[in-house]
Protein backbone atom coordinates (compact mmCIF):
# COMPACT_ATOMS: atom_id res chain seq x y z
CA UNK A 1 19.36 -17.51 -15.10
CA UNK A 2 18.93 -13.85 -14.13
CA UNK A 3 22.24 -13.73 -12.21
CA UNK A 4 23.90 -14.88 -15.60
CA UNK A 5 21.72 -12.46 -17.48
CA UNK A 6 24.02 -9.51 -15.56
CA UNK A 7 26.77 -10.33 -17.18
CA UNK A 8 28.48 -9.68 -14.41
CA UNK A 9 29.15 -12.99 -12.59
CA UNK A 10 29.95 -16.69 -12.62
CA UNK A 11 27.28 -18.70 -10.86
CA UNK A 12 27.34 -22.03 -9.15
CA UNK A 13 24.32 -24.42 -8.18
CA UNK A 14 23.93 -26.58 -4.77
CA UNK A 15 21.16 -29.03 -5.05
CA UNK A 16 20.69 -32.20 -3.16
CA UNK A 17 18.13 -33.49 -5.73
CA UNK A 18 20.46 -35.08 -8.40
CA UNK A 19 18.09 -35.14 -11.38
CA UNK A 20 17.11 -31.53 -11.03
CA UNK A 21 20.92 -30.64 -10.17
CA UNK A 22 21.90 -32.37 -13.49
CA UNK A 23 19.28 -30.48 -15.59
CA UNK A 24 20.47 -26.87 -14.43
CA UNK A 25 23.61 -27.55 -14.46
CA UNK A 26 23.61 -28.62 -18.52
CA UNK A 27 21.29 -26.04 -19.01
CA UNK A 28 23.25 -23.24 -18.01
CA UNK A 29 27.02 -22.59 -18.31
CA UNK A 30 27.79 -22.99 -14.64
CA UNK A 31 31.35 -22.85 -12.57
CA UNK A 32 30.16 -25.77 -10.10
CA UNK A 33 27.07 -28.47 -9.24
CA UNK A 34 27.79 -29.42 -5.40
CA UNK A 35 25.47 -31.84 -3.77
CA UNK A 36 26.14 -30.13 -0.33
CA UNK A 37 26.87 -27.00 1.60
CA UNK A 38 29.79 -28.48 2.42
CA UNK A 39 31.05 -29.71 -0.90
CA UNK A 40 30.30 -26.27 -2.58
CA UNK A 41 32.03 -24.04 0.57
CA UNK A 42 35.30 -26.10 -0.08
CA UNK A 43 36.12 -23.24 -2.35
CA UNK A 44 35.57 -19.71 -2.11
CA UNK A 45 32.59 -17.65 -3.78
CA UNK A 46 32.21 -13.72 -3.61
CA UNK A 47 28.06 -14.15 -2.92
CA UNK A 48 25.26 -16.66 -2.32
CA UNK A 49 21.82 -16.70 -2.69
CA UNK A 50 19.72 -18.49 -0.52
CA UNK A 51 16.41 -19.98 -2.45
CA UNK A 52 15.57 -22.92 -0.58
CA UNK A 53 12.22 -23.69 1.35
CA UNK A 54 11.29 -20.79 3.85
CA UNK A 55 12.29 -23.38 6.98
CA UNK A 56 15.63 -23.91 5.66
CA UNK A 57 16.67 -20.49 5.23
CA UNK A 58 18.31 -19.73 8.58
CA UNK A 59 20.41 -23.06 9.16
CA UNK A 60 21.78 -22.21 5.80
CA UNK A 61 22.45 -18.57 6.06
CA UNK A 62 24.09 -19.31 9.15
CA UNK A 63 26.49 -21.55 7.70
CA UNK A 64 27.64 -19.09 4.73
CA UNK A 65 27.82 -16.47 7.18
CA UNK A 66 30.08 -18.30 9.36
CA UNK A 67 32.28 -19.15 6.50
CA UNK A 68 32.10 -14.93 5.31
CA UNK A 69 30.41 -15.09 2.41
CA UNK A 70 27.52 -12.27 1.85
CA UNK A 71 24.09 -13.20 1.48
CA UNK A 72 20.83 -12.74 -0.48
CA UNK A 73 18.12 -14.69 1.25
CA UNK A 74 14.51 -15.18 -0.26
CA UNK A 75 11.48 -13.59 1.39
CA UNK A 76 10.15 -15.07 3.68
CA UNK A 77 13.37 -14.57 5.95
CA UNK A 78 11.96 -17.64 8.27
CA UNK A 79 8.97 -19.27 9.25
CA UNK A 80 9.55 -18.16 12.91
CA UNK A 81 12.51 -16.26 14.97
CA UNK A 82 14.34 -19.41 15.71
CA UNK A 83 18.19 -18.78 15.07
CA UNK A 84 17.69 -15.05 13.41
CA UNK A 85 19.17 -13.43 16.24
CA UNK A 86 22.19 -15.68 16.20
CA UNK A 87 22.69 -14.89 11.81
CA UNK A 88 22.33 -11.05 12.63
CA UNK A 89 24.73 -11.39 15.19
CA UNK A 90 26.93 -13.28 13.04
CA UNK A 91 26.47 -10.82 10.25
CA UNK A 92 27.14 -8.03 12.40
CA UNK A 93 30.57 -9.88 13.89
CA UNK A 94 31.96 -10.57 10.43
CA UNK A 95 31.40 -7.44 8.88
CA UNK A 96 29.79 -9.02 5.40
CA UNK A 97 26.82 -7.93 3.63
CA UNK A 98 23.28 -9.88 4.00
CA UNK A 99 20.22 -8.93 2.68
CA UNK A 100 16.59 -10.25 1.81
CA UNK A 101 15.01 -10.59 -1.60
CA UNK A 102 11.79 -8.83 -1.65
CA UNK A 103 11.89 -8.15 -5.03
CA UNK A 104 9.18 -5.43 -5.85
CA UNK A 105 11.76 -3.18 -4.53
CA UNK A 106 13.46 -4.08 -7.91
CA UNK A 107 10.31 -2.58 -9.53
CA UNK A 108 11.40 0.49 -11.89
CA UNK A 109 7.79 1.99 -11.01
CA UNK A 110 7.98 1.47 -7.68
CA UNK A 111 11.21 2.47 -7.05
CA UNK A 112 10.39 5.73 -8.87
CA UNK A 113 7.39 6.25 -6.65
CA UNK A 114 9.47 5.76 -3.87
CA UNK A 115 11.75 8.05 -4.85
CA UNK A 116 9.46 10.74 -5.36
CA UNK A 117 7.23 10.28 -2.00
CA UNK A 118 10.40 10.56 0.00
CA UNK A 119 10.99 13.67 -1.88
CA UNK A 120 8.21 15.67 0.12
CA UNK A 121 6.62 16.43 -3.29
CA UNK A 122 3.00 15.75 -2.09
CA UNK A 123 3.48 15.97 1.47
CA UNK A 124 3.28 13.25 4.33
CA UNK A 125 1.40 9.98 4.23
CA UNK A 126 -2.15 9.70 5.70
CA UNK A 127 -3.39 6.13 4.42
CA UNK A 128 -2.24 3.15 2.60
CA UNK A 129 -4.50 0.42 1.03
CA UNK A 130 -3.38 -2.73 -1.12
CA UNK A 131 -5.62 -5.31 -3.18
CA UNK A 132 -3.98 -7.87 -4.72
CA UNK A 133 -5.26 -11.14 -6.86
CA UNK A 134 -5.03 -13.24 -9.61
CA UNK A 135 -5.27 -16.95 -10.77
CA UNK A 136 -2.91 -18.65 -8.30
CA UNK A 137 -4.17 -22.24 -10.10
CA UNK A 138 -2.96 -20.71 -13.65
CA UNK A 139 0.38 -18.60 -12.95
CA UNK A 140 1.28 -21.25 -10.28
CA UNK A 141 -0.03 -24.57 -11.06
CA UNK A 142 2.35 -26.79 -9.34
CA UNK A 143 0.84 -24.79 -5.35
CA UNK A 144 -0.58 -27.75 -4.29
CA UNK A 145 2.87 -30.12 -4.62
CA UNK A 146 5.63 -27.33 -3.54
CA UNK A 147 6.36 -25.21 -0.15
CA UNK A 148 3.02 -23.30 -0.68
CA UNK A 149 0.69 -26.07 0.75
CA UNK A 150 2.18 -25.90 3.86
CA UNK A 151 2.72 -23.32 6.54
CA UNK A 152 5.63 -24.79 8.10
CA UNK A 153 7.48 -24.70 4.85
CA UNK A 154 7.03 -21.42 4.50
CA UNK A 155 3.41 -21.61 2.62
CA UNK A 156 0.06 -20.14 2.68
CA UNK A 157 -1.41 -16.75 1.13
CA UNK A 158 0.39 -14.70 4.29
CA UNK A 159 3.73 -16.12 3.27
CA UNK A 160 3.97 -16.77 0.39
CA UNK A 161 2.21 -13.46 -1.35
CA UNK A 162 1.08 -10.87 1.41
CA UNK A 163 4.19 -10.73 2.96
CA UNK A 164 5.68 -8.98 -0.69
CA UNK A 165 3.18 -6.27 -0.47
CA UNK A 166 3.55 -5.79 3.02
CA UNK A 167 6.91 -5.46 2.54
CA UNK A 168 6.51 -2.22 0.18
CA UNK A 169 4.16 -0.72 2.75
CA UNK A 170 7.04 -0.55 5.04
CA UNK A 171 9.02 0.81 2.73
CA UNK A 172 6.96 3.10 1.78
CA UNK A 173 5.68 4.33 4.74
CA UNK A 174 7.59 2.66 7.09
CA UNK A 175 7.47 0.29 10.01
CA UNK A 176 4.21 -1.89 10.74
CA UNK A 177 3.85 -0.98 14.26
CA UNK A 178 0.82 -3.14 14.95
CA UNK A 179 -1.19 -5.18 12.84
CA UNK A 180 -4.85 -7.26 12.58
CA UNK A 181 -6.41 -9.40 10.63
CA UNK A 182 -8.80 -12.21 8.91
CA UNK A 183 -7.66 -15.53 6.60
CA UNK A 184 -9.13 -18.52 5.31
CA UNK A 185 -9.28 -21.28 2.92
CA UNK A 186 -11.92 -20.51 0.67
CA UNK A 187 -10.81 -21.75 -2.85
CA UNK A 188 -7.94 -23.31 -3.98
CA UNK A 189 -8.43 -26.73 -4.62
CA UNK A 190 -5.98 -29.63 -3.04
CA UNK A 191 -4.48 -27.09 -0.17
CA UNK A 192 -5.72 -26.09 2.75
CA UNK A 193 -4.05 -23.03 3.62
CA UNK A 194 -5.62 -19.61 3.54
CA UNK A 195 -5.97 -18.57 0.14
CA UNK A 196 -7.17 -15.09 1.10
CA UNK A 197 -6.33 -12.12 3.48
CA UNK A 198 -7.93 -9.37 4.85
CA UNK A 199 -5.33 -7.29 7.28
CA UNK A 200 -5.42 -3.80 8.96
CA UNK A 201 -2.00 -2.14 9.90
CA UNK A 202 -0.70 1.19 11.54
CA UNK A 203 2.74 2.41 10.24
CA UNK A 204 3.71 4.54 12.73
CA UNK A 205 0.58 6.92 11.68
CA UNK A 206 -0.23 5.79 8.82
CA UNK A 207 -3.42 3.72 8.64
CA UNK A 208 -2.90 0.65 6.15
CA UNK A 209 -4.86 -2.02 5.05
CA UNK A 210 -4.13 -5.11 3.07
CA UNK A 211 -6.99 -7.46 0.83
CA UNK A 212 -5.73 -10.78 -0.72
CA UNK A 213 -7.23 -13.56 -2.95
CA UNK A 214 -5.21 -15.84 -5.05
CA UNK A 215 -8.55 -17.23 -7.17
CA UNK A 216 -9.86 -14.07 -8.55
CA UNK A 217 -9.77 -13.55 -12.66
CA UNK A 218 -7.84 -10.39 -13.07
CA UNK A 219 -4.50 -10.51 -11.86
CA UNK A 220 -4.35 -7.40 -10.41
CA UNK A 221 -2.26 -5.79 -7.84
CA UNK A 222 -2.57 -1.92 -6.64
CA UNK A 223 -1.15 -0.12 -4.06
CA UNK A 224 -2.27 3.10 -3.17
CA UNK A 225 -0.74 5.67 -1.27
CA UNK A 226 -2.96 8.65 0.21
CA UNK A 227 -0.69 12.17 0.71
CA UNK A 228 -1.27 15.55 2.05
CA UNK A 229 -1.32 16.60 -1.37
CA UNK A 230 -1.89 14.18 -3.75
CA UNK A 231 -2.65 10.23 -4.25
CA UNK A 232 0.05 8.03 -5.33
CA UNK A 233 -0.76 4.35 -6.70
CA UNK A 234 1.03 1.59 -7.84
CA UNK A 235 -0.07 -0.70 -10.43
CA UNK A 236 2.06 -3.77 -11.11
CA UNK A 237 0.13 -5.28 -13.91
CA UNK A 238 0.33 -1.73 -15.99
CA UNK A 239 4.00 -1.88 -14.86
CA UNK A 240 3.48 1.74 -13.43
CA UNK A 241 2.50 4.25 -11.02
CA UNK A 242 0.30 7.10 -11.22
CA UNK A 243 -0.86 10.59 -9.75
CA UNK A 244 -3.79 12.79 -9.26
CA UNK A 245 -3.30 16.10 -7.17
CA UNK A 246 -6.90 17.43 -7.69
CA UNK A 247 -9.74 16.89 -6.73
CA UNK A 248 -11.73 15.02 -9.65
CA UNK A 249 -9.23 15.82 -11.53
CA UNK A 250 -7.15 13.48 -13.97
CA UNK A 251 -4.45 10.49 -13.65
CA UNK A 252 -1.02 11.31 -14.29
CA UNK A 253 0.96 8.39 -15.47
CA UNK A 254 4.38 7.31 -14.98
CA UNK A 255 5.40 4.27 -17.45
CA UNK A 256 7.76 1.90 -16.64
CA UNK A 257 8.00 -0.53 -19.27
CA UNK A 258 9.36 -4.26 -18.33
CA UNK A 259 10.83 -5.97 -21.75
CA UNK A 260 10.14 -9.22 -19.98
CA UNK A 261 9.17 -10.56 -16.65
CA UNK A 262 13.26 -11.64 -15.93
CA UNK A 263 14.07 -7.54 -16.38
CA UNK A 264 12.64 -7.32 -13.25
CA UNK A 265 14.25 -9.98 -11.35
CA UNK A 266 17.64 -9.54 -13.14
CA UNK A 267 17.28 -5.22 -11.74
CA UNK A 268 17.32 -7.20 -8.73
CA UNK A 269 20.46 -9.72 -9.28
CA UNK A 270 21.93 -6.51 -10.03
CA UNK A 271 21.17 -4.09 -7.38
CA UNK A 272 22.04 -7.10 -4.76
CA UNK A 273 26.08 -7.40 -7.03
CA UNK A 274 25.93 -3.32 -6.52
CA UNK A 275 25.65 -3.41 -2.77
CA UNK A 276 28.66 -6.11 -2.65
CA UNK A 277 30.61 -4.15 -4.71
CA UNK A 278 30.01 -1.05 -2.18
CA UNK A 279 28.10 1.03 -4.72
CA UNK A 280 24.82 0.99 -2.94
CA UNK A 281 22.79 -0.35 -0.24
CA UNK A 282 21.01 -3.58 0.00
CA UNK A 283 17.37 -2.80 -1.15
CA UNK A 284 16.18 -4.75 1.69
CA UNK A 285 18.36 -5.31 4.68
CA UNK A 286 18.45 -8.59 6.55
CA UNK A 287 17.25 -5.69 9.39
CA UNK A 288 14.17 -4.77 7.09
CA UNK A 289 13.68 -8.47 6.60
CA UNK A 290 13.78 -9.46 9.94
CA UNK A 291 11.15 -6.93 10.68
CA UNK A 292 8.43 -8.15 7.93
CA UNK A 293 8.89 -11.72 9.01
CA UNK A 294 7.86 -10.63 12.61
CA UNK A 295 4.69 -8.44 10.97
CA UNK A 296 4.15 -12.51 9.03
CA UNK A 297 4.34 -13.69 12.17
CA UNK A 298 2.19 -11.29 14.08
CA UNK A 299 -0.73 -11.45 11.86
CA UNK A 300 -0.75 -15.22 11.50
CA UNK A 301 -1.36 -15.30 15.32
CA UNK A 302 -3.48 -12.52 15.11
CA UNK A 303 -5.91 -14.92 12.80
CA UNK A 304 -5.36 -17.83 14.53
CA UNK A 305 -6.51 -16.00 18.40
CA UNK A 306 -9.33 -14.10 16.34
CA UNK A 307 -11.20 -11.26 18.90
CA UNK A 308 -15.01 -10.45 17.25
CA UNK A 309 -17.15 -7.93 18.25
CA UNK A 310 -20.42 -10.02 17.79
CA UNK A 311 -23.37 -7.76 16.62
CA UNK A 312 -26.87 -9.16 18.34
């Protein structure tokens, strides 16, 4: 739908289930409905997108790679490192452009903020804290019956929804270098992965920290950036980001107004056609990608080999 929306593209569907095949495919004016890889690669296409079940990604990838064609693949990369090495050095050999969806990067606010921290405008980053939550029963009722009930599909609160906001600290402020944390099941009915996340990060220098639930009323999700000069915070449910560079002083804020909840995703159809058209760069590299999955993986051994300081 959003790839159509650009106006820019003909779009094709592989699906193995028939029914849900058949519904797409007369819902949308598409050039193709393949059944398999196989079928659909027997003739060419400029792009793919890979939106398939977190465990599937890298067999797949690695297929269209092999046959040239460039690649957006959805976050998470993988479930573990099995076979990534082989698609970057596939990538790498033929030359063709592959890159992750992490979407938020798509974000007109947060690309703005970006823009302007890299800018030097309020000097170097010091500390970076996220809280996210919302309703994950209202916005997402079908959890409990799709990839998200199970970790080795690509599921659970680290996943499925940290690993987004993760991925902005690192671009923000860079590389997680190491990283800690705490999960559990504590809500969600009919699942029993971790619903929420409590993680503690160092980019580089910059101290991070990262609080989860997906149960909570407000749907809320902030991001805040400490400077040398000024604090910087991101607010996805105002759809903007804001600045105060005194002390008490007052909230600057910088508006960027969504028309719907597909502008967003459809920015981010587009900025993937830019980069294969050579007009810009990926706005997350299978590189960058490769890197957050590891940070997933990290932190989902660091709460399963938990190390407590017990206080007597």
């Amino acid at each position: 739908r959003c790839f159509l929306a650009t106006d820019r593209v003909e779009v094709g569907i592989c699906e193995l289930n028939e029914t849900f095949r058949s519904e797409v495919s007369e819902r949308y004016a598409l050039n193709g409905s393949f059944a398999t890889l196989d079928d659909a690669l027997a003739q060419p296409w400029d792009g793919a997108l890979v939106a398939t079940p977190a465990h599937t990604h890298i067999p797949i990838a690695l297929q269209l790679a092999q046959a040239g064609i460039p690649l957006l693949i959805e976050k998470p990369l993988s479930i573990n490192l099995d076979g990534v090495q082989e698609l970057l050095d596939e990538v790498h050999a033929r030359n063709i452009l592959a890159a992750v969806s992490y979407n938020y990067r798509a974000h007109p606010a947060l690309a703005d903020m970006k823009q302007t921290l890299d800018s030097g405008r309020f000097g170097a980053i010091r500390q970076l804290y996220a809280t996210i939550g919302q309703s994950f029963a209202t916005y997402r009722p079908a959890y409990a019956s799709v990839y998200f009930a199970r970790h080795e599909h690509g599921g659970g609160a680290i996943q499925d929804a940290l690993t987004h906001i993760i991925n902005i600290g690192e671009w923000l402020a860079g590389p997680v270098d190491y990283i800690t944390g705490d999960a559990r099941h504590q809500q969600l009915e009919g699942v029993e992965v971790e619903d929420t996340v409590h993680a503690f990060a160092r980019h580089g220098e910059v101290m991070a920290s990262y609080a989860l639930n997906l149960y909570q009323q407000p749907n809320e999700s902030v991001v805040t950036v400490v400077c040398e000069k000024a604090t910087l915070r991101f607010e996805v449910h105002n759809s903007r980001w804001r600045w105060m560079d005194e002390v008490e002083g007052v909230w600057h804020d910088e508006v960027h107004s969504l028309e719907e909840r597909d502008t967003w995703y459809i920015r981010n159809a587009n900025a993937f056609l830019d980069a294969l058209e050579g007009q810009a760069t990926p706005l997350c590299t299978l590189e960058e990608g490769v890197h957050t999955l590891k940070v997933n993986l990290a932190l989902l051994d660091a709460v399963n080999n938990p190390q407590w300081e017990s206080i007597s």
